[in-house]
Every structure is written in C-alpha cells, then in structure tokens.
N, C-alpha and C. Protein backbone atom coordinates (compact mmCIF):
# COMPACT_ATOMS: atom_id res chain seq x y z
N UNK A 1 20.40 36.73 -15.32
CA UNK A 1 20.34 36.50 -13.88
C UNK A 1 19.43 35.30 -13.63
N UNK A 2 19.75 34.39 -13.13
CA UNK A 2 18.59 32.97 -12.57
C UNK A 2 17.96 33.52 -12.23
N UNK A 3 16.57 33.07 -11.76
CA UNK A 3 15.34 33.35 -11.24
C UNK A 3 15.41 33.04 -9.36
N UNK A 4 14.93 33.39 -8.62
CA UNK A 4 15.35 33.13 -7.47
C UNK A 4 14.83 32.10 -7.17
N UNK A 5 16.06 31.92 -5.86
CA UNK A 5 15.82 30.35 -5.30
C UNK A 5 13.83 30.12 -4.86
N UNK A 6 12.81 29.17 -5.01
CA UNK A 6 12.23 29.11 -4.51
C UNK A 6 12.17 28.20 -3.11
N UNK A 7 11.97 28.03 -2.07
CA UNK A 7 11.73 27.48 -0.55
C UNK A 7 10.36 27.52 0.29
N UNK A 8 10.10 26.61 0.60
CA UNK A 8 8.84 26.85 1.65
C UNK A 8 9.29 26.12 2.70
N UNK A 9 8.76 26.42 4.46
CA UNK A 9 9.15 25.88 5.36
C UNK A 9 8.18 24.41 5.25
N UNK A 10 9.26 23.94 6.23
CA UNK A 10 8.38 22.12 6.68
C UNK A 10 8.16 22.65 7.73
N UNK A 11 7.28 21.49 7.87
CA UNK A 11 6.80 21.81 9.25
C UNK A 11 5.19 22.51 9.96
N UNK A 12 4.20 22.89 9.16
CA UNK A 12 3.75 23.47 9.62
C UNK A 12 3.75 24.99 9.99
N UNK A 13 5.23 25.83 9.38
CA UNK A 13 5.34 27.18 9.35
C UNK A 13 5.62 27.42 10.34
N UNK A 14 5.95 27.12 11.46
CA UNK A 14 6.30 27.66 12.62
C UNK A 14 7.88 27.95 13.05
N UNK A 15 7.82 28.61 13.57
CA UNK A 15 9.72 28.58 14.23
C UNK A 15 10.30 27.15 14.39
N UNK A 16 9.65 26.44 15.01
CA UNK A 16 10.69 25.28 16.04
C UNK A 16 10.43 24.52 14.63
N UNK A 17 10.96 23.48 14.23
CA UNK A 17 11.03 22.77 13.13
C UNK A 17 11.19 22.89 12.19
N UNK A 18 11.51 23.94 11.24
CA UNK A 18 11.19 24.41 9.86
C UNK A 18 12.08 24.45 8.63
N UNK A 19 12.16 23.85 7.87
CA UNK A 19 13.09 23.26 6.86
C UNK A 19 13.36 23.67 5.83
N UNK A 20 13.91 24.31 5.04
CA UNK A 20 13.92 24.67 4.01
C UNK A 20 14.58 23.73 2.66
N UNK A 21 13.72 23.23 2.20
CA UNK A 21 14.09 22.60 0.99
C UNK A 21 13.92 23.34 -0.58
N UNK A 22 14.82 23.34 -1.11
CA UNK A 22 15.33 24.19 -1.91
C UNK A 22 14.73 23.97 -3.34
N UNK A 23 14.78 24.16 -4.30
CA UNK A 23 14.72 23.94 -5.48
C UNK A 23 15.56 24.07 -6.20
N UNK A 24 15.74 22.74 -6.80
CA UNK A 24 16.30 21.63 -7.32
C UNK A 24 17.01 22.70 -8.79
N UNK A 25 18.24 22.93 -8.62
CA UNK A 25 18.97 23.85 -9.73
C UNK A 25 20.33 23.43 -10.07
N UNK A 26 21.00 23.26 -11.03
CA UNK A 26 22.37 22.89 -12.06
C UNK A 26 23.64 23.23 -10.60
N UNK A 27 24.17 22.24 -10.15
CA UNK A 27 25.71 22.09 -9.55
C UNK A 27 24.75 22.56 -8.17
N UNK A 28 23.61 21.82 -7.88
CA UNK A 28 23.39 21.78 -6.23
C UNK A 28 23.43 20.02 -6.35
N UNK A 29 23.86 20.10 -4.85
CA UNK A 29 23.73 18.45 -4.40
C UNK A 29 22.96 18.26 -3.00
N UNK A 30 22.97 16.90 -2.46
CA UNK A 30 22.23 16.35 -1.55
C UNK A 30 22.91 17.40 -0.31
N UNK A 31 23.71 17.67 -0.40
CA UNK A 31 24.25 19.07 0.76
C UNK A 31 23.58 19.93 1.08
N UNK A 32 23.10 20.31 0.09
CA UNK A 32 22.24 21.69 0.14
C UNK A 32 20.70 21.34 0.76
N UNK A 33 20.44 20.46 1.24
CA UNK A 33 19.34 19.73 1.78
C UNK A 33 19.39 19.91 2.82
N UNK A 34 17.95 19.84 4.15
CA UNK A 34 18.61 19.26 5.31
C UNK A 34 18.51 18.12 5.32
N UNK A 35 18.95 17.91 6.72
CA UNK A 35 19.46 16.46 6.88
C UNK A 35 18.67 15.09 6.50
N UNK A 36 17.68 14.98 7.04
CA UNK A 36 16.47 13.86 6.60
C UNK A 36 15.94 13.80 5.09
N UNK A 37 16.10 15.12 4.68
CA UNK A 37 15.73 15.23 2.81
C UNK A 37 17.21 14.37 2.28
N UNK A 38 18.44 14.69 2.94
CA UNK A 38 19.31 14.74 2.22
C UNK A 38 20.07 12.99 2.19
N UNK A 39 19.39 12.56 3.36
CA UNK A 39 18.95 11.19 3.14
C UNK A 39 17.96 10.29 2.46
N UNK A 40 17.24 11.05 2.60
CA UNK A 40 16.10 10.36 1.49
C UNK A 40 16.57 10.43 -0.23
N UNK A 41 17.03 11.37 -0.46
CA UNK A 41 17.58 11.74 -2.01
C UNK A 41 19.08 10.84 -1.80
N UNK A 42 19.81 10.41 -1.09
CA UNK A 42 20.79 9.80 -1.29
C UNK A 42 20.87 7.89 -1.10
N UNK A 43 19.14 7.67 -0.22
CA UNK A 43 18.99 6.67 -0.64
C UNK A 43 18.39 6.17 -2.16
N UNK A 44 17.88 6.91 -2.52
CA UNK A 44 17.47 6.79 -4.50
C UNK A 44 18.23 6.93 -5.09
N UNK A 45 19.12 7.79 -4.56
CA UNK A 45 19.95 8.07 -5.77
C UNK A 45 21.15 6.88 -5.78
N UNK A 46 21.28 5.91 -4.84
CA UNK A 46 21.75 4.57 -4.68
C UNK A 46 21.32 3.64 -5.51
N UNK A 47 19.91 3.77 -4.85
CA UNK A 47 18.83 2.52 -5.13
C UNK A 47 19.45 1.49 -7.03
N UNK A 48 19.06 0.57 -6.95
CA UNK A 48 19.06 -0.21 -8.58
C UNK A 48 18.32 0.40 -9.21
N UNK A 49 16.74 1.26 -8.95
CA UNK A 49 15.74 1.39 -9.63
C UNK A 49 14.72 1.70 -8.64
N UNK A 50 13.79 2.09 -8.97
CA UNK A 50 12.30 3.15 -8.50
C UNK A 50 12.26 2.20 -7.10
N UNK A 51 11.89 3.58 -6.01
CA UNK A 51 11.79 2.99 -3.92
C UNK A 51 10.50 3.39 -3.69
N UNK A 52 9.97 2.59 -3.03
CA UNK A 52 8.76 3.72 -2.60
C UNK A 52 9.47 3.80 -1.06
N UNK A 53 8.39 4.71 0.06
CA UNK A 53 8.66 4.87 1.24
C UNK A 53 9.07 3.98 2.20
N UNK A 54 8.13 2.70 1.69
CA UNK A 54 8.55 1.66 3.11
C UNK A 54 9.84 0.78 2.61
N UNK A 55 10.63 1.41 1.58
CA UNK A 55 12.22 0.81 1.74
C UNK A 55 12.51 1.61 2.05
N UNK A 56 12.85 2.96 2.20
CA UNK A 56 13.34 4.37 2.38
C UNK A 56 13.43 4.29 3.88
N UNK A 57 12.07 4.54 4.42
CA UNK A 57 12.25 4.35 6.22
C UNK A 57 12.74 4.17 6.68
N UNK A 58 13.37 2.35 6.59
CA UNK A 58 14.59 1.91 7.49
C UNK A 58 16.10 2.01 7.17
N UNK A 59 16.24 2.45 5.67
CA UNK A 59 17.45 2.88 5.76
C UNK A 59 17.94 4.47 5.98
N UNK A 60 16.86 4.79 6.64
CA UNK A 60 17.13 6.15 6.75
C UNK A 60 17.37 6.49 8.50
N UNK A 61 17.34 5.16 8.92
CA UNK A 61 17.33 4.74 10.37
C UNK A 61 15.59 5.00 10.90
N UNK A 62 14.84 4.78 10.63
CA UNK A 62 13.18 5.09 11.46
C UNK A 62 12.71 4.00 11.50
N UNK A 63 11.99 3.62 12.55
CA UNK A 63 11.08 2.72 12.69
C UNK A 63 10.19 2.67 11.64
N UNK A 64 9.77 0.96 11.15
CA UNK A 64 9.00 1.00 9.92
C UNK A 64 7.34 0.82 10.30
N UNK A 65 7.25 2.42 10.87
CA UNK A 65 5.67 2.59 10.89
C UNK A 65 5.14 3.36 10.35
N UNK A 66 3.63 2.91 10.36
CA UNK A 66 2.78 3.37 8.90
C UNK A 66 2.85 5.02 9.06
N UNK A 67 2.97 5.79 10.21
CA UNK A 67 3.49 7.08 10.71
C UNK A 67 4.49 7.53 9.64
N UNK A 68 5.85 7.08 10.11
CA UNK A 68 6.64 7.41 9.45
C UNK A 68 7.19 6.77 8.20
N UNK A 69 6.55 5.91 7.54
CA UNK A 69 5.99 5.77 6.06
C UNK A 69 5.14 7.07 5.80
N UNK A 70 4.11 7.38 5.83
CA UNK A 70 3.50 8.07 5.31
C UNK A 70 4.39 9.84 5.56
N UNK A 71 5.38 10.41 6.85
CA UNK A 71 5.99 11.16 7.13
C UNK A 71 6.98 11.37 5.51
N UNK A 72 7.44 10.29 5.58
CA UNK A 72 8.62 10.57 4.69
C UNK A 72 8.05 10.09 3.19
N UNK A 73 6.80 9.89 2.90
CA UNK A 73 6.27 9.90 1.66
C UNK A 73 6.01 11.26 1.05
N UNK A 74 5.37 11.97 2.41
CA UNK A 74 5.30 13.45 2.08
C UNK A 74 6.87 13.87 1.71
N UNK A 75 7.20 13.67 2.54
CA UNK A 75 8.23 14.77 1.99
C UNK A 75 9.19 14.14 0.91
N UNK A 76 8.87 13.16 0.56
CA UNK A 76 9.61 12.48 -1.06
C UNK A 76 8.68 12.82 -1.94
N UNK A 77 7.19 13.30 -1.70
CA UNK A 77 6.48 13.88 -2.73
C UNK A 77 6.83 15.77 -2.96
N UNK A 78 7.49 16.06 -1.56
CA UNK A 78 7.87 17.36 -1.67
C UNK A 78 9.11 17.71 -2.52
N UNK A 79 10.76 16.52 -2.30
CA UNK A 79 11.47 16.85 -3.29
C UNK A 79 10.74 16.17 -4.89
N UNK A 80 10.03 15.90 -4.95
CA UNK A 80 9.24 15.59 -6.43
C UNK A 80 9.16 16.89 -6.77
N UNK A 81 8.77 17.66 -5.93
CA UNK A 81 8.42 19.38 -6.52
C UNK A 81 9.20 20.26 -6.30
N UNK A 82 10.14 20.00 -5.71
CA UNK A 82 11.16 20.62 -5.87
C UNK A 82 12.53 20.60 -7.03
N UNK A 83 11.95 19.26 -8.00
CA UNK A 83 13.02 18.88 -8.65
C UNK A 83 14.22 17.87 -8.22
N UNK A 84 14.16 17.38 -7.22
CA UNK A 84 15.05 16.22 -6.76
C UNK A 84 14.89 15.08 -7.18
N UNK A 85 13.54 14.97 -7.13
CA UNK A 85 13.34 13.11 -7.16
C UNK A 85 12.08 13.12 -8.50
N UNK A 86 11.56 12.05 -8.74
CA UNK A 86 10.48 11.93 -10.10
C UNK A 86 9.79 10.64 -9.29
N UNK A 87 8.49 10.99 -9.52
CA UNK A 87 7.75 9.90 -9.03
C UNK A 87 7.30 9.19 -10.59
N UNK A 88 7.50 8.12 -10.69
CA UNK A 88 7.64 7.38 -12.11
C UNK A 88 6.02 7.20 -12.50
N UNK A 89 5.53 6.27 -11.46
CA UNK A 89 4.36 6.08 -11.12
C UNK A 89 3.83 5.59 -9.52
N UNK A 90 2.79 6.13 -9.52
CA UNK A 90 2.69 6.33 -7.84
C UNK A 90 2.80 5.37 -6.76
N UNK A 91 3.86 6.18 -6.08
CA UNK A 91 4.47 5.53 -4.78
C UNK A 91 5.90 5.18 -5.63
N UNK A 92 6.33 5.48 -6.34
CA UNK A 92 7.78 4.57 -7.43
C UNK A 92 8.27 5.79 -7.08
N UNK A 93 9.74 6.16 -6.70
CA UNK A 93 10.04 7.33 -6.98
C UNK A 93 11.98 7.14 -7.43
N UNK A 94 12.58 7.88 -7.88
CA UNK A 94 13.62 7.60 -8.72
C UNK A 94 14.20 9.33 -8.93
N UNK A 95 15.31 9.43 -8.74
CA UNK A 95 16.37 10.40 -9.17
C UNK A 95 15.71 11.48 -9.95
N UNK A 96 15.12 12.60 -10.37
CA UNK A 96 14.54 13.09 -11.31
C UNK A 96 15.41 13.45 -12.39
N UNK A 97 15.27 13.04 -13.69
CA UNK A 97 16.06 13.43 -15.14
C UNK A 97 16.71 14.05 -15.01
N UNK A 98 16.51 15.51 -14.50
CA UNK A 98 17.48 16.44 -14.78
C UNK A 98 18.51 15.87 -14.14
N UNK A 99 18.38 15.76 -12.55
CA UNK A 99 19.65 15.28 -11.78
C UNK A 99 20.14 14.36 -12.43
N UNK A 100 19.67 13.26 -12.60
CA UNK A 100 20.37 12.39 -13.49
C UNK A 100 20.92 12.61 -14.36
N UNK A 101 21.08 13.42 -15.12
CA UNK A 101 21.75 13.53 -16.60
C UNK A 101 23.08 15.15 -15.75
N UNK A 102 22.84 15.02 -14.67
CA UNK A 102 23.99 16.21 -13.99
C UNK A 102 25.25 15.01 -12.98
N UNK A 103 24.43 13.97 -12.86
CA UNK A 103 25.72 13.01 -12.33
C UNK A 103 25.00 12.79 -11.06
N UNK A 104 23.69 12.48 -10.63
CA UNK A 104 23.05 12.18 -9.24
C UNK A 104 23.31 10.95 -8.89
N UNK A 105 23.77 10.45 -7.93
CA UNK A 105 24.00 9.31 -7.21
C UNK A 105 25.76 9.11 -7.59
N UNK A 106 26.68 10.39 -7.61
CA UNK A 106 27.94 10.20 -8.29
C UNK A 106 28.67 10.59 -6.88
C-alpha cells in the first residue's frame, strides 16, 4: 500500500485561501497542483536550464515586484519539498530528478 498522500495548507491555515500542494509521487502531473503552483512547475519544466523567481514572475502573468518575487520564491521553495522542483543551488531551481527521469516538461 503507498504511504499516504502528504499536504499542508498555503496560506496561513485559514479557510479563505488555502492550497493544497501535494507530494510529488510516480504518474502525478502539473494538474494535480493548484493553479499558481501549477504554473510555476510548468514554467521550469519549459525553461533551457535552472530559473530563479524573478524570471518566473512575469511569465506567470505578476507584476515584477520584489513582493511577488519573494511570494512565489516561497512557494518554489515549497514544491522543492514537496518533490516537484530541485533547487540546484540557491535561488537556481530546475525540474526535480525524479520528475525528470518520469517525462516532466513532456
């Protein structure tokens, strides 16, 4: 039997906002994300090679402020721990192995 899914909310834990990002397991894709994760993992998984945040931002449609740079750094350090993404070296972040070797960015 797999081990169960692990999830924690975004957001601060509260009702109104709260996200569940999943951990990162064999035949899940950027679907199983919500929406803003599931953009962020589909701009890397594009990318030529390692993004940090302030390319990520604007193609994710956001204004490129240091706000939401640092917004969506967190949470590209969150799919890091979830198994989505690999931070190579800090602020570099890139497809994580496993996905990659399952067909990520296919």
């Amino acid at each position: 039997m797999p081990p169960p899914v692990e999830a924690e909310p975004v957001g601060g834990g509260g009702v109104v906002g709260v996200q569940t990002v999943h951990v990162w397991r064999e035949s899940m894709t950027s679907t199983d994300l919500p929406p803003v994760y599931r953009d962020i993992v589909d701009v890397i998984d594009d990318a030529p090679g390692p993004v940090q945040a302030k390319q990520v931002v604007p193609r994710i449609g956001l204004p490129a402020q240091t706000s939401k740079i640092e917004t969506t750094r967190s949470k590209m350090k969150r799919l890091v721990e979830r198994g989505w993404l690999a931070e190579i070296t800090p602020g570099q972040f890139t497809p994580s192995a496993r996905r990659a070797g399952n067909g990520a960015g296919d």
